[in-house]
PDB file of N, CA and C in Angstrom:
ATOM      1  N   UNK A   1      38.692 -24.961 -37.553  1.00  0.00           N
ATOM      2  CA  UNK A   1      39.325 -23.792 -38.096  1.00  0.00           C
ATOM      3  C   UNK A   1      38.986 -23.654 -39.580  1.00  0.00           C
ATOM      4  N   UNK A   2      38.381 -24.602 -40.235  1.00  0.00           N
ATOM      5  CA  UNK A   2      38.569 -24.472 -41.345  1.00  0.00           C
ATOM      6  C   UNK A   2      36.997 -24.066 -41.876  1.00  0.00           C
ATOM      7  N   UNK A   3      36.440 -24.103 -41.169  1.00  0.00           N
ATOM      8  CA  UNK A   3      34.947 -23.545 -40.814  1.00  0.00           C
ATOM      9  C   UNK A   3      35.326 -22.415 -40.897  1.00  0.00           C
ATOM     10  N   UNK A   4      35.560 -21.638 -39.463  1.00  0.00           N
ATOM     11  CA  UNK A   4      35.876 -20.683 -39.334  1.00  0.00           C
ATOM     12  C   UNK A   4      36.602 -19.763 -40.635  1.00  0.00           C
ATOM     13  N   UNK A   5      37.352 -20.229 -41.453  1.00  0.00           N
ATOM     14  CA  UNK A   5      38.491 -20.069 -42.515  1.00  0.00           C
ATOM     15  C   UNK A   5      37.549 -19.348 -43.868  1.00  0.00           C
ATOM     16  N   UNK A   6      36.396 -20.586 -43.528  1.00  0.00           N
ATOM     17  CA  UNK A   6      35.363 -20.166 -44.668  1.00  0.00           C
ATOM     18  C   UNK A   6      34.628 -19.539 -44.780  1.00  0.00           C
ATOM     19  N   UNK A   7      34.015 -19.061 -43.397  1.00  0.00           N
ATOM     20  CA  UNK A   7      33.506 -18.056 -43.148  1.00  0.00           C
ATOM     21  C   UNK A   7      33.692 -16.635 -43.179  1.00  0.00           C
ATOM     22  N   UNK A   8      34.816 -16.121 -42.354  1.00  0.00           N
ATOM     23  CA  UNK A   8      35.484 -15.418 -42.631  1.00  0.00           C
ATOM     24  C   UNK A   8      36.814 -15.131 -42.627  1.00  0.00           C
ATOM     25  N   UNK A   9      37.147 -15.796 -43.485  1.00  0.00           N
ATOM     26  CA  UNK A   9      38.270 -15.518 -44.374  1.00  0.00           C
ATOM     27  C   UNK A   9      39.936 -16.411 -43.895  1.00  0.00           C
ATOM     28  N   UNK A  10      40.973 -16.449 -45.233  1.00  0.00           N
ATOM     29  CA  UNK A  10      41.746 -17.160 -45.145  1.00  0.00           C
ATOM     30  C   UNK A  10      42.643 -16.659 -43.777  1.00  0.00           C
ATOM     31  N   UNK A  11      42.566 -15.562 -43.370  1.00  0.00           N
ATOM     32  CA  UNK A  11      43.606 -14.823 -42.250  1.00  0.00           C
ATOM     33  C   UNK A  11      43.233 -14.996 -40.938  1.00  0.00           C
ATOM     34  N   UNK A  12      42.339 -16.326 -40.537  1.00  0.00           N
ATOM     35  CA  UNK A  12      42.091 -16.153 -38.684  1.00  0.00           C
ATOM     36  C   UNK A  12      42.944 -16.769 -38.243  1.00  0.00           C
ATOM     37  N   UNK A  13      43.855 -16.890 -37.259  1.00  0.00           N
ATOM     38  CA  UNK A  13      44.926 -17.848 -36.708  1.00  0.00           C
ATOM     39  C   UNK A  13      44.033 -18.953 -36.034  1.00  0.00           C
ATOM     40  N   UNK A  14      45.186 -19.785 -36.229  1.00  0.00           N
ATOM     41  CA  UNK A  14      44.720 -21.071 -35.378  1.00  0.00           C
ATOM     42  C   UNK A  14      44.314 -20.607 -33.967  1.00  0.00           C
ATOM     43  N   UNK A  15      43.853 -21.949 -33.664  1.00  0.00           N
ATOM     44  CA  UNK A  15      43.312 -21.461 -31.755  1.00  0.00           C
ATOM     45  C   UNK A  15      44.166 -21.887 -30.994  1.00  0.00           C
ATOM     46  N   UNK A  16      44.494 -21.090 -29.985  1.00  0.00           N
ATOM     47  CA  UNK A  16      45.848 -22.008 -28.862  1.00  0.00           C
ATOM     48  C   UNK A  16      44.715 -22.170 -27.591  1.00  0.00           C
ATOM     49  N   UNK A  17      43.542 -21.683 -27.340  1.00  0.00           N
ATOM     50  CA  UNK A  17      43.191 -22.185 -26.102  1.00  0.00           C
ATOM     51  C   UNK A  17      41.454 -22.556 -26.573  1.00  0.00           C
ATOM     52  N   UNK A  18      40.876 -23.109 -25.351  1.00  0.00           N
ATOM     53  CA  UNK A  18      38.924 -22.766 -25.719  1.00  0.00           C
ATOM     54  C   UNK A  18      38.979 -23.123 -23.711  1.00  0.00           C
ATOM     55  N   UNK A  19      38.667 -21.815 -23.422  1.00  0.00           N
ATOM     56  CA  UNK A  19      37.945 -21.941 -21.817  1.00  0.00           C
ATOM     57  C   UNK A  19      37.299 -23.093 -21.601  1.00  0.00           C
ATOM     58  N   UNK A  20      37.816 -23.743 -20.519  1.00  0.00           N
ATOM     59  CA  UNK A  20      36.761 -25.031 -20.369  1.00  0.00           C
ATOM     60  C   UNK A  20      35.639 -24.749 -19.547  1.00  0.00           C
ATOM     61  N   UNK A  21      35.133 -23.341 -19.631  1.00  0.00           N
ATOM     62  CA  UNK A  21      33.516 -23.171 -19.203  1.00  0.00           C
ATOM     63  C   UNK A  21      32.716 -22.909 -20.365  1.00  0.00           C
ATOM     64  N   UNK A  22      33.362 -22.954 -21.545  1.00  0.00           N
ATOM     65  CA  UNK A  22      32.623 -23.059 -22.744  1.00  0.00           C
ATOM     66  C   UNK A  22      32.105 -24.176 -23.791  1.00  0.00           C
ATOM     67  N   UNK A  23      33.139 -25.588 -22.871  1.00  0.00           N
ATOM     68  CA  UNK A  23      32.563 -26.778 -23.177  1.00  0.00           C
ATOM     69  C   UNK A  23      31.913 -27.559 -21.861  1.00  0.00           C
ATOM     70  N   UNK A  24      30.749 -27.507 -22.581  1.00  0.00           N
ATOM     71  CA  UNK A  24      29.718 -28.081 -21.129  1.00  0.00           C
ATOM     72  C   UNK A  24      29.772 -29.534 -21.180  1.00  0.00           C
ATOM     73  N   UNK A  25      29.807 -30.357 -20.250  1.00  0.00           N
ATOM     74  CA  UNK A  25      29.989 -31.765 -20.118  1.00  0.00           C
ATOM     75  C   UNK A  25      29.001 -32.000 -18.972  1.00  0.00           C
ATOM     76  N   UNK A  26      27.465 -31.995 -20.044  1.00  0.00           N
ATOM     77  CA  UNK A  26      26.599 -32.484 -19.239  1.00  0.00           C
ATOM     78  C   UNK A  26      26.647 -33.956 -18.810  1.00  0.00           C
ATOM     79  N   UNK A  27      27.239 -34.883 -19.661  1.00  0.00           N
ATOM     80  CA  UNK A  27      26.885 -35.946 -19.983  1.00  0.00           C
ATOM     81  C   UNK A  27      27.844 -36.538 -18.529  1.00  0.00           C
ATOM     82  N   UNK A  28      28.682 -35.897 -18.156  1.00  0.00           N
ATOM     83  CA  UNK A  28      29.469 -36.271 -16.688  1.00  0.00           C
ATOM     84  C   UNK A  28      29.583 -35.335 -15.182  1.00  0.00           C
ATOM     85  N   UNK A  29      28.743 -34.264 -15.426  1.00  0.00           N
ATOM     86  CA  UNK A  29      28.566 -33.690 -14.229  1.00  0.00           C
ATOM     87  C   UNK A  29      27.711 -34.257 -13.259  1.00  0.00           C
ATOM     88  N   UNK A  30      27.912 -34.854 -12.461  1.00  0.00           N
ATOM     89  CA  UNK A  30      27.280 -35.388 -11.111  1.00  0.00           C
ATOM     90  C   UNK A  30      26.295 -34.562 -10.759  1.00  0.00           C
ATOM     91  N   UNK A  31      25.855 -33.579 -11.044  1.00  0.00           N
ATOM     92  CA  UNK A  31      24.227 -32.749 -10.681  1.00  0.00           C
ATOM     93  C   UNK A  31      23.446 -32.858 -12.410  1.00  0.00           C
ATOM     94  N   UNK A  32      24.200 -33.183 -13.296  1.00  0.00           N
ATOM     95  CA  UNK A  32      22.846 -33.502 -14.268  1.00  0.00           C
ATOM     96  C   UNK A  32      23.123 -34.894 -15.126  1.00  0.00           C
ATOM     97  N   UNK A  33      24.338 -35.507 -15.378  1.00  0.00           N
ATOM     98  CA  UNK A  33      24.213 -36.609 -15.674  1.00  0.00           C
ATOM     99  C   UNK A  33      23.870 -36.658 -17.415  1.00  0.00           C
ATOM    100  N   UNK A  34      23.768 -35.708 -18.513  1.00  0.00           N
ATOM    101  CA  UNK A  34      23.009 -35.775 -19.199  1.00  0.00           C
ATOM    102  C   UNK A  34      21.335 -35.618 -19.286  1.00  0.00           C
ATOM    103  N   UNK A  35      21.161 -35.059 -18.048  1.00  0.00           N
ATOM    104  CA  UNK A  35      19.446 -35.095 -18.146  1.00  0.00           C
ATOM    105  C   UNK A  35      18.513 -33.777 -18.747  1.00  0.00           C
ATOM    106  N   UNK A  36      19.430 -33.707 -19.974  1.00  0.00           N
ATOM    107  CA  UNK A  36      18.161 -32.275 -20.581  1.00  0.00           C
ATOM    108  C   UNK A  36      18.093 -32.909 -22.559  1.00  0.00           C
ATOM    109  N   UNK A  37      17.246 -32.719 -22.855  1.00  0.00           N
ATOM    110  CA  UNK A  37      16.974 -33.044 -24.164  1.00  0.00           C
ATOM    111  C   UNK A  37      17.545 -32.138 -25.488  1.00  0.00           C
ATOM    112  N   UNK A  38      17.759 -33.130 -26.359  1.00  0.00           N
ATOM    113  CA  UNK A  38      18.141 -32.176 -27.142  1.00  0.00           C
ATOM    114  C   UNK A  38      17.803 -32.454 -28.718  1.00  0.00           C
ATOM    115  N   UNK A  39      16.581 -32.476 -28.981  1.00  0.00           N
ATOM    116  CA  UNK A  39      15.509 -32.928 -30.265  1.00  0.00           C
ATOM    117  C   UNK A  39      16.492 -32.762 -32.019  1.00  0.00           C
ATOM    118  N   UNK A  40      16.756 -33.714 -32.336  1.00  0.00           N
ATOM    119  CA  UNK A  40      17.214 -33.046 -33.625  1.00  0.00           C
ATOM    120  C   UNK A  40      16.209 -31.898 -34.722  1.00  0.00           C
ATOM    121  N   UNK A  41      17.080 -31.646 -35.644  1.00  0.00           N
ATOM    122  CA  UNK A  41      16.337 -31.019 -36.669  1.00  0.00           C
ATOM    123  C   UNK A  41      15.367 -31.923 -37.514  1.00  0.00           C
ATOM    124  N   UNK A  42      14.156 -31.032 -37.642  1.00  0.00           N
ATOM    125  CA  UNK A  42      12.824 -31.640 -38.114  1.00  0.00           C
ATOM    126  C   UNK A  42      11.738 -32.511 -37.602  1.00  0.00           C
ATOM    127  N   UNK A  43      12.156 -32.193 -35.911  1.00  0.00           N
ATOM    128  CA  UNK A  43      11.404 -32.955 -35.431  1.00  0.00           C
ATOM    129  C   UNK A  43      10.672 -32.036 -35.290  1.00  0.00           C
ATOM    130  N   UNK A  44       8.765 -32.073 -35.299  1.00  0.00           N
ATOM    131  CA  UNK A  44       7.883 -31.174 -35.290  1.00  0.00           C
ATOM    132  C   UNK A  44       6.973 -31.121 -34.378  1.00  0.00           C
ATOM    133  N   UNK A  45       5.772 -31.199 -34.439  1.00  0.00           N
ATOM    134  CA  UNK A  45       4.372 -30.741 -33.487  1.00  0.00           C
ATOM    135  C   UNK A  45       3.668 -32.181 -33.291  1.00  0.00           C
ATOM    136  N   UNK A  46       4.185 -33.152 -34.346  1.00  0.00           N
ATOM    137  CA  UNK A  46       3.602 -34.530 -33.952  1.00  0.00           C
ATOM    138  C   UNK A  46       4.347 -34.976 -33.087  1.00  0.00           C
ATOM    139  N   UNK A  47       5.834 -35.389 -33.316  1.00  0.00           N
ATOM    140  CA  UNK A  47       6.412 -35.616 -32.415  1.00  0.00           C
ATOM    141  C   UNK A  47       6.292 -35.639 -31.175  1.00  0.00           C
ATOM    142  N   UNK A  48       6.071 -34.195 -31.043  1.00  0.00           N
ATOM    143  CA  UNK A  48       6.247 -33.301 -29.440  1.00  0.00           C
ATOM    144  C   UNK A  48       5.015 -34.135 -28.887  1.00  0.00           C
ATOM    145  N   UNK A  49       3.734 -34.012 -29.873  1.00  0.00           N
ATOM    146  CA  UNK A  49       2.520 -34.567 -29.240  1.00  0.00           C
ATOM    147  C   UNK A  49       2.552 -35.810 -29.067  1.00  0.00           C
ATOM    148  N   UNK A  50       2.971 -36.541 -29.598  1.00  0.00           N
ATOM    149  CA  UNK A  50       3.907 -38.011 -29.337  1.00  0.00           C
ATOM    150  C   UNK A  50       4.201 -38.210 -28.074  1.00  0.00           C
ATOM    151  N   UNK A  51       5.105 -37.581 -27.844  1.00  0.00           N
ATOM    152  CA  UNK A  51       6.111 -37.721 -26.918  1.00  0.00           C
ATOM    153  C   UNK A  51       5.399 -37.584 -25.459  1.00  0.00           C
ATOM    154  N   UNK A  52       4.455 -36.423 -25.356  1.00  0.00           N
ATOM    155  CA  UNK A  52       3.314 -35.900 -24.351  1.00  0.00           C
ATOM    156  C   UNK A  52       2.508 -36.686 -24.110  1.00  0.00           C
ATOM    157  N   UNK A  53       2.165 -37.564 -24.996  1.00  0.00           N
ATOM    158  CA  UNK A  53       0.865 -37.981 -25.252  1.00  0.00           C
ATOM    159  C   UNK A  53       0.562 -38.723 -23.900  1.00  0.00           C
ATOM    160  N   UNK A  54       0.013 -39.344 -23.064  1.00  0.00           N
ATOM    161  CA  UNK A  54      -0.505 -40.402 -21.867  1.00  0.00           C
ATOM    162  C   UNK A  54      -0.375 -41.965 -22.078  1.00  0.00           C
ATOM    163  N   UNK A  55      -0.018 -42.260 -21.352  1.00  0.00           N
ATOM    164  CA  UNK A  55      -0.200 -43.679 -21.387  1.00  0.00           C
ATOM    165  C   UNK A  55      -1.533 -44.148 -20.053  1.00  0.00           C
ATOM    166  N   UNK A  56      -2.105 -44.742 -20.783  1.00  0.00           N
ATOM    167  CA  UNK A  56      -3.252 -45.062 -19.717  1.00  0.00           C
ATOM    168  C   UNK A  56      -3.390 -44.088 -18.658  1.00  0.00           C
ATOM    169  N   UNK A  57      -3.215 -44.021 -17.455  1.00  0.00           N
ATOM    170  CA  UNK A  57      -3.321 -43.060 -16.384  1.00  0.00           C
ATOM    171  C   UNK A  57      -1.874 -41.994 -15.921  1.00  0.00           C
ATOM    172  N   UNK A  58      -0.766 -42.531 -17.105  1.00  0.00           N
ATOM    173  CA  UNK A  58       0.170 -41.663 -16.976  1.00  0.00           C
ATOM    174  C   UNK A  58       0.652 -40.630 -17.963  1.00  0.00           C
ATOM    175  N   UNK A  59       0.916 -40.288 -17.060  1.00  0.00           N
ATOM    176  CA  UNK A  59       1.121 -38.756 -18.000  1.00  0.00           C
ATOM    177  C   UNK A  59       2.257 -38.353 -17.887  1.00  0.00           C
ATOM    178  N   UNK A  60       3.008 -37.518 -18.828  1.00  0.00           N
ATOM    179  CA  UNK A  60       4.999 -36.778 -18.874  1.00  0.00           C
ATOM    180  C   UNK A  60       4.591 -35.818 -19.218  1.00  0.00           C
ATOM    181  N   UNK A  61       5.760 -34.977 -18.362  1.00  0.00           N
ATOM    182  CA  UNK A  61       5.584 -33.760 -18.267  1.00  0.00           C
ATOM    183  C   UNK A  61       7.892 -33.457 -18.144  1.00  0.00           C
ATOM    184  N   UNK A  62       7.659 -32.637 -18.503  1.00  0.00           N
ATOM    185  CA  UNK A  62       9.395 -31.872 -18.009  1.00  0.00           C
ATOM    186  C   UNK A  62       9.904 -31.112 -19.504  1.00  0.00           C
ATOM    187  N   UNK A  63      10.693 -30.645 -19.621  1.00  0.00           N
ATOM    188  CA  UNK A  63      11.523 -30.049 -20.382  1.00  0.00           C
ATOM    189  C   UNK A  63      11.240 -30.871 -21.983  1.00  0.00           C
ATOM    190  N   UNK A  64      11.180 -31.948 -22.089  1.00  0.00           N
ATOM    191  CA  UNK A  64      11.556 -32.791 -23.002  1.00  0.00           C
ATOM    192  C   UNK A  64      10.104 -32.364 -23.915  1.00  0.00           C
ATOM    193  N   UNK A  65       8.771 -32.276 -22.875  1.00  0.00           N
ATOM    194  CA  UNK A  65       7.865 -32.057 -23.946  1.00  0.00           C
ATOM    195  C   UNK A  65       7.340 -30.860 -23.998  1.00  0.00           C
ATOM    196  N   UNK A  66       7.866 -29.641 -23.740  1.00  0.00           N
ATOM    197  CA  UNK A  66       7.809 -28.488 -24.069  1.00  0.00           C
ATOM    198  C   UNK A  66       7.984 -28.279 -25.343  1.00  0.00           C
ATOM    199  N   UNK A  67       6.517 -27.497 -25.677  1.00  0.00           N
ATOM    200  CA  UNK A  67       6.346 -27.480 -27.026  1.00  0.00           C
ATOM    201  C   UNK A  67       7.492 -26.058 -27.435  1.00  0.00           C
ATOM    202  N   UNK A  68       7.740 -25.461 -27.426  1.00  0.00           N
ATOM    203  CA  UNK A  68       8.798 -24.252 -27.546  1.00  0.00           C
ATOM    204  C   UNK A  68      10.090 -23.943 -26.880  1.00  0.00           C
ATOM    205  N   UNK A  69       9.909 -24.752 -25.754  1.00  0.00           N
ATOM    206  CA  UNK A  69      11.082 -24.303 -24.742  1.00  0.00           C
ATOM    207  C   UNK A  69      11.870 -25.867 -23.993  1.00  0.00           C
ATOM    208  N   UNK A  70      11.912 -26.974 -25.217  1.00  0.00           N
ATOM    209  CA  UNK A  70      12.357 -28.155 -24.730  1.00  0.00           C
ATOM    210  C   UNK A  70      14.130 -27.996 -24.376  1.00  0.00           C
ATOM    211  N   UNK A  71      14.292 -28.703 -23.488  1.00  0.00           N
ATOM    212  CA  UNK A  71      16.186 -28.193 -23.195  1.00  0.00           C
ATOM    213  C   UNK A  71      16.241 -27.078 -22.511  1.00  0.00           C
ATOM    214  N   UNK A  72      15.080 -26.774 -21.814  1.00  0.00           N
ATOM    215  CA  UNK A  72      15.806 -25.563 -21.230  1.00  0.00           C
ATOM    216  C   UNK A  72      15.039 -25.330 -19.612  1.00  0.00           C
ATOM    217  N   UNK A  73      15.022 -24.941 -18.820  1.00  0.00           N
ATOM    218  CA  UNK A  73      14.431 -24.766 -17.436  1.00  0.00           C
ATOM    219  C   UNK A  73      13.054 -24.962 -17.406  1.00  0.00           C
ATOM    220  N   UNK A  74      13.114 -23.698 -17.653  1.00  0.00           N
ATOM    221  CA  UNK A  74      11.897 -22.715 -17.905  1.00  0.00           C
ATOM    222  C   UNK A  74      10.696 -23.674 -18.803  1.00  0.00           C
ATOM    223  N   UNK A  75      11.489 -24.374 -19.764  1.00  0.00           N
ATOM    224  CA  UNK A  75      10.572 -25.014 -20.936  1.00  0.00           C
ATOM    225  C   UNK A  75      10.145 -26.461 -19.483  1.00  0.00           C
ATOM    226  N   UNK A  76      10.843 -26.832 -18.853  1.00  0.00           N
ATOM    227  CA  UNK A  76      10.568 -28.080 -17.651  1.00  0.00           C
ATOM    228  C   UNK A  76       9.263 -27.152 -17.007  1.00  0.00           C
ATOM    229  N   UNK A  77       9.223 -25.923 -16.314  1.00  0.00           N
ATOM    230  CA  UNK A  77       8.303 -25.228 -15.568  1.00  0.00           C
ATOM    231  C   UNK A  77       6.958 -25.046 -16.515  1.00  0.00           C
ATOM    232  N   UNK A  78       6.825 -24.508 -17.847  1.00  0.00           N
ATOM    233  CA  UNK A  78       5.943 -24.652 -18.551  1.00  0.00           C
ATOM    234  C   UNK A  78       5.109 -25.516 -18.628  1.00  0.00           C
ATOM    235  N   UNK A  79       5.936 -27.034 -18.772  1.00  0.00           N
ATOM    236  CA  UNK A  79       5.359 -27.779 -19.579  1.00  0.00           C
ATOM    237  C   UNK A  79       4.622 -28.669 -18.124  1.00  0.00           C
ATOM    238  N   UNK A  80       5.437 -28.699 -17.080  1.00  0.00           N
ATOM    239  CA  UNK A  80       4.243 -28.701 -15.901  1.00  0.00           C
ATOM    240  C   UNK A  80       2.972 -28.111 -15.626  1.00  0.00           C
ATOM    241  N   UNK A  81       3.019 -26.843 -15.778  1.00  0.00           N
ATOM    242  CA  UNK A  81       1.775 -26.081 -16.064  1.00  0.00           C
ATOM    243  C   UNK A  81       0.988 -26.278 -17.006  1.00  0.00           C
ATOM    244  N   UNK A  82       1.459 -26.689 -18.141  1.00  0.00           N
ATOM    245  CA  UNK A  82       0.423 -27.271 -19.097  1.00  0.00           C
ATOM    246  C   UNK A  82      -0.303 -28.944 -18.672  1.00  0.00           C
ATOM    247  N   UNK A  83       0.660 -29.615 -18.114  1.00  0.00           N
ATOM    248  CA  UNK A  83       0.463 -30.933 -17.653  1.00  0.00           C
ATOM    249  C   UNK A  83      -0.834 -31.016 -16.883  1.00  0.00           C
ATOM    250  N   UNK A  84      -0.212 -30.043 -15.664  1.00  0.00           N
ATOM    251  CA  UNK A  84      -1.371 -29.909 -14.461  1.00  0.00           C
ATOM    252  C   UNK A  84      -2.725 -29.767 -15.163  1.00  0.00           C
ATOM    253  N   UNK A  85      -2.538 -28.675 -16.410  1.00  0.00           N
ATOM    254  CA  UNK A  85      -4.188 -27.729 -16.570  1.00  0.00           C
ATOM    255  C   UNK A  85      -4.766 -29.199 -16.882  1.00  0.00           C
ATOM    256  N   UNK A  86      -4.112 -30.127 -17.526  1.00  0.00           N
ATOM    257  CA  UNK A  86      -4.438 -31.163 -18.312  1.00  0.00           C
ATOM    258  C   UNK A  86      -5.304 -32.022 -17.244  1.00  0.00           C
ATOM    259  N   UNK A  87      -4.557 -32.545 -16.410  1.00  0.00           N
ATOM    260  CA  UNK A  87      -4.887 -32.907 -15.114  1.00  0.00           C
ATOM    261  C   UNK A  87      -6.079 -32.554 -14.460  1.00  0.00           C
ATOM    262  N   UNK A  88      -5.931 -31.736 -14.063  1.00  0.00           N
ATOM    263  CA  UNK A  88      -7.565 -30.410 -13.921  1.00  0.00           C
ATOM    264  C   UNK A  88      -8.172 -30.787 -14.598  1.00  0.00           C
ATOM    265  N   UNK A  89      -8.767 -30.252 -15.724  1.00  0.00           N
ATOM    266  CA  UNK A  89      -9.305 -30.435 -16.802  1.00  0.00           C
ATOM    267  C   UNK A  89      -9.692 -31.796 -16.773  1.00  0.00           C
ATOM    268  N   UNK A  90      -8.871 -33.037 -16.826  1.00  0.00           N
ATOM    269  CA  UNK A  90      -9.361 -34.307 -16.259  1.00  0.00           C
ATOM    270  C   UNK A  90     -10.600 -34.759 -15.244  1.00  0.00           C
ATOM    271  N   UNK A  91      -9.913 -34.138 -14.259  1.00  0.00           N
ATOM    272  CA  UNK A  91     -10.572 -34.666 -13.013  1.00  0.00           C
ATOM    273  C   UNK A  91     -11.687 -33.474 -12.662  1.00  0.00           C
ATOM    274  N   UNK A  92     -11.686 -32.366 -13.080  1.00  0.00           N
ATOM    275  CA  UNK A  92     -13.107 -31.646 -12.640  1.00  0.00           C
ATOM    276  C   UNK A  92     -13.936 -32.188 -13.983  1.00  0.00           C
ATOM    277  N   UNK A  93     -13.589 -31.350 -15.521  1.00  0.00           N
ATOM    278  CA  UNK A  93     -14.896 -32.049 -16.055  1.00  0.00           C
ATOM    279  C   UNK A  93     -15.104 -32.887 -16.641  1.00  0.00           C
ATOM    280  N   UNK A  94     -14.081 -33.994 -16.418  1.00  0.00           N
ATOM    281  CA  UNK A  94     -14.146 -35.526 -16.888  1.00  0.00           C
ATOM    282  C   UNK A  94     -13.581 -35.305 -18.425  1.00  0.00           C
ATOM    283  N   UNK A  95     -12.590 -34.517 -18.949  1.00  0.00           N
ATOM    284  CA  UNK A  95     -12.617 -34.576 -19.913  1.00  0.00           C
ATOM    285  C   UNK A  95     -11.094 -34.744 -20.004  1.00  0.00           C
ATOM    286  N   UNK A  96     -10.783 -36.519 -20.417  1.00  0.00           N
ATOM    287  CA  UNK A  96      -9.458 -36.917 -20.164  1.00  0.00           C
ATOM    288  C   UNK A  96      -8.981 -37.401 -21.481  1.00  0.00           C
ATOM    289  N   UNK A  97      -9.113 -36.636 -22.626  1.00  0.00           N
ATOM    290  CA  UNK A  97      -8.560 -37.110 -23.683  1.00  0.00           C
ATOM    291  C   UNK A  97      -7.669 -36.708 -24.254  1.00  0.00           C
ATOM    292  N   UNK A  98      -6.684 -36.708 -25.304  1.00  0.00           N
ATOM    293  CA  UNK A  98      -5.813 -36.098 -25.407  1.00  0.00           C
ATOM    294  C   UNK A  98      -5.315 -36.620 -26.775  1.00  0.00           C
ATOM    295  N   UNK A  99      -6.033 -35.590 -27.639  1.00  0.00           N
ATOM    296  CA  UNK A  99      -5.853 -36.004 -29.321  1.00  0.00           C
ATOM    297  C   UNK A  99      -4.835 -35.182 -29.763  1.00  0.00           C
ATOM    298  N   UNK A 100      -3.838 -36.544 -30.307  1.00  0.00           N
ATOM    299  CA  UNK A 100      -3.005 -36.462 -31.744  1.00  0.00           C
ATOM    300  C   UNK A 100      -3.355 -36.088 -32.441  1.00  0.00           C
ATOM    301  N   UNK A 101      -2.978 -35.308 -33.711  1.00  0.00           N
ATOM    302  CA  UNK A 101      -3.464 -34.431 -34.603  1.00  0.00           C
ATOM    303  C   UNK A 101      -2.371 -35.733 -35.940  1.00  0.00           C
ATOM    304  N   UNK A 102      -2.518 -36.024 -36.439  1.00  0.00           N
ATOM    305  CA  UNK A 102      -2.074 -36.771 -37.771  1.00  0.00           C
ATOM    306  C   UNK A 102      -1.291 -35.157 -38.182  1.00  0.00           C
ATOM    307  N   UNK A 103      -0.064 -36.208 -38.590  1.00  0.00           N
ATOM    308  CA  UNK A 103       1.004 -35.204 -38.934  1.00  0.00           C
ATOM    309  C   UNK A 103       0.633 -34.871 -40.464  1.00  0.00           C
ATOM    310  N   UNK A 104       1.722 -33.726 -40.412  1.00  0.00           N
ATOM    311  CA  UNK A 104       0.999 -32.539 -41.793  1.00  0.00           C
ATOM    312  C   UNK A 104      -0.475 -31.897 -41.760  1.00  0.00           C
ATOM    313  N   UNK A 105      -0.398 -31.891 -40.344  1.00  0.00           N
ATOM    314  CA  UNK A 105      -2.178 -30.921 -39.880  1.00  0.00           C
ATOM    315  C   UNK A 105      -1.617 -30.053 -38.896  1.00  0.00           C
TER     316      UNK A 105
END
């Protein structure tokens, strides 16, 4: 409230309720458990490429390394599609590398 107070102004009343469909409790719902990401501030383009990057013959893919759309569905569906092209791209023209860019580039 006192956020709120400062924002706009000394006259908002206190709160008597908050809908409990407006606090999400991923972290205990039995269909997600906590399973979506949620990157702090300043994490950037190395990171992300970090995070993507392969380990020997494995590769991650989902929500988490979506370069724009991490935490969210859609950003999981993307970042498969980028995975796959990767994949492809692998195995037709042998070209399985996958360069880090040194951060501040």
């Amino acid at each position: 409230m006192d956020v709120l107070r400062n924002m706009f102004g000394k006259n908002i009343p206190d709160a008597t309720d908050i809908p409990v469909l407006l606090v999400p409790k991923w972290w205990s719902n039995k269909f997600y458990k906590g399973t979506f990401s949620n990157w702090p501030i300043g994490v950037g383009r190395n990171e992300n490429d970090q995070i993507r990057a392969p380990v020997d013959r494995v590769y991650f893919t989902g929500e988490h390394t979506s370069k724009n759309y991490n935490g969210y569905v859609h950003g999981a569906y993307l970042a498969g599609i980028d995975s796959a092209n990767i994949l492809i791209n692998c195995a037709k023209n042998k070209m399985c590398t996958y360069d880090i860019k040194p951060k501040g580039t």
